[in-house]
Protein backbone atom coordinates (compact mmCIF):
# COMPACT_ATOMS: atom_id res chain seq x y z
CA UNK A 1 94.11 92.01 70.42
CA UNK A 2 94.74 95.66 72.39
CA UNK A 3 91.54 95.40 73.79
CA UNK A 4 92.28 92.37 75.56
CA UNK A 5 96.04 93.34 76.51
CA UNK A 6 93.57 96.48 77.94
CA UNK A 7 91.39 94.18 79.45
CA UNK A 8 93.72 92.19 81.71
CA UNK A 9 95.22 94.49 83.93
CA UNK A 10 91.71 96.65 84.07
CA UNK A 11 90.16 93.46 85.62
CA UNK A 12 93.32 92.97 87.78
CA UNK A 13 92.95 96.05 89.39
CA UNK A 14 89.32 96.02 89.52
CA UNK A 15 89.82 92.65 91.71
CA UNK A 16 92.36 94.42 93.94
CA UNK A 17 89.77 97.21 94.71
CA UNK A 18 87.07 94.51 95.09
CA UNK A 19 89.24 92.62 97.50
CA UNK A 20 90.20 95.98 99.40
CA UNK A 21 86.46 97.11 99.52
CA UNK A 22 86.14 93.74 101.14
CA UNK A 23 88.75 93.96 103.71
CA UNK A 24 87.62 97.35 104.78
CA UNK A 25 84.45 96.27 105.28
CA UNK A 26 85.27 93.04 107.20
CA UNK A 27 87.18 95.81 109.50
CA UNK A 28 84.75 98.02 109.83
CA UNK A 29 82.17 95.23 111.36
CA UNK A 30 84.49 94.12 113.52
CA UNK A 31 85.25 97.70 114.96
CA UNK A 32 81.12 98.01 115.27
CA UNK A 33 81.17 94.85 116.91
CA UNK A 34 83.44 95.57 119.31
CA UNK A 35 81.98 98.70 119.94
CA UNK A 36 78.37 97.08 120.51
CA UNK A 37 80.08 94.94 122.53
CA UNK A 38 82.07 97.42 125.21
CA UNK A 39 78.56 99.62 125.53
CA UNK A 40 76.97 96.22 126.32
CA UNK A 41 79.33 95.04 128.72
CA UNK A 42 79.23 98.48 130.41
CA UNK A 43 74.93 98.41 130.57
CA UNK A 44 75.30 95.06 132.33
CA UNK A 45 78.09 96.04 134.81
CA UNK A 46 75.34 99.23 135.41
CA UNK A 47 72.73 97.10 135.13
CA UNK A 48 74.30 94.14 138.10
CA UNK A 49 75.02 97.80 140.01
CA UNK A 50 72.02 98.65 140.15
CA UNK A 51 72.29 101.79 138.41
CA UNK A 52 73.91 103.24 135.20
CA UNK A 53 77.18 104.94 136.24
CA UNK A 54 76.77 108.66 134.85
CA UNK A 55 80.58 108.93 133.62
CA UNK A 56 79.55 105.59 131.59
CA UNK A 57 81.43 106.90 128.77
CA UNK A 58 85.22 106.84 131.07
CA UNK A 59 85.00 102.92 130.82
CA UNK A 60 84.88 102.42 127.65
């Protein structure tokens, strides 16, 4: 019986962290994403320009 009074609230918590891990992740693609997504937006502009700006990094 202790082992599964034990067990509970070990499995609890490892489903918290789980969940967590999860949600961290899901946060950290979308930050990539959006950062993929500003240094794409900014080679088109160049790219419609005609030219890479060289301060490329002030737009962002």
């Amino acid at each position: 019986m202790e082992l599964r009074e034990y067990a509970l609230p070990a499995l609890q918590i490892m489903g918290l962290g789980i969940v967590w891990l999860f949600k961290a992740g899901a946060i950290a693609a979308c930050i990539a994403l959006y950062i993929m997504f500003e240094l794409m937006r900014v080679a088109l502009v160049g790219m419609v320009f005609g030219r890479l700006p060289r301060n490329w990094m002030r737009y962002l």
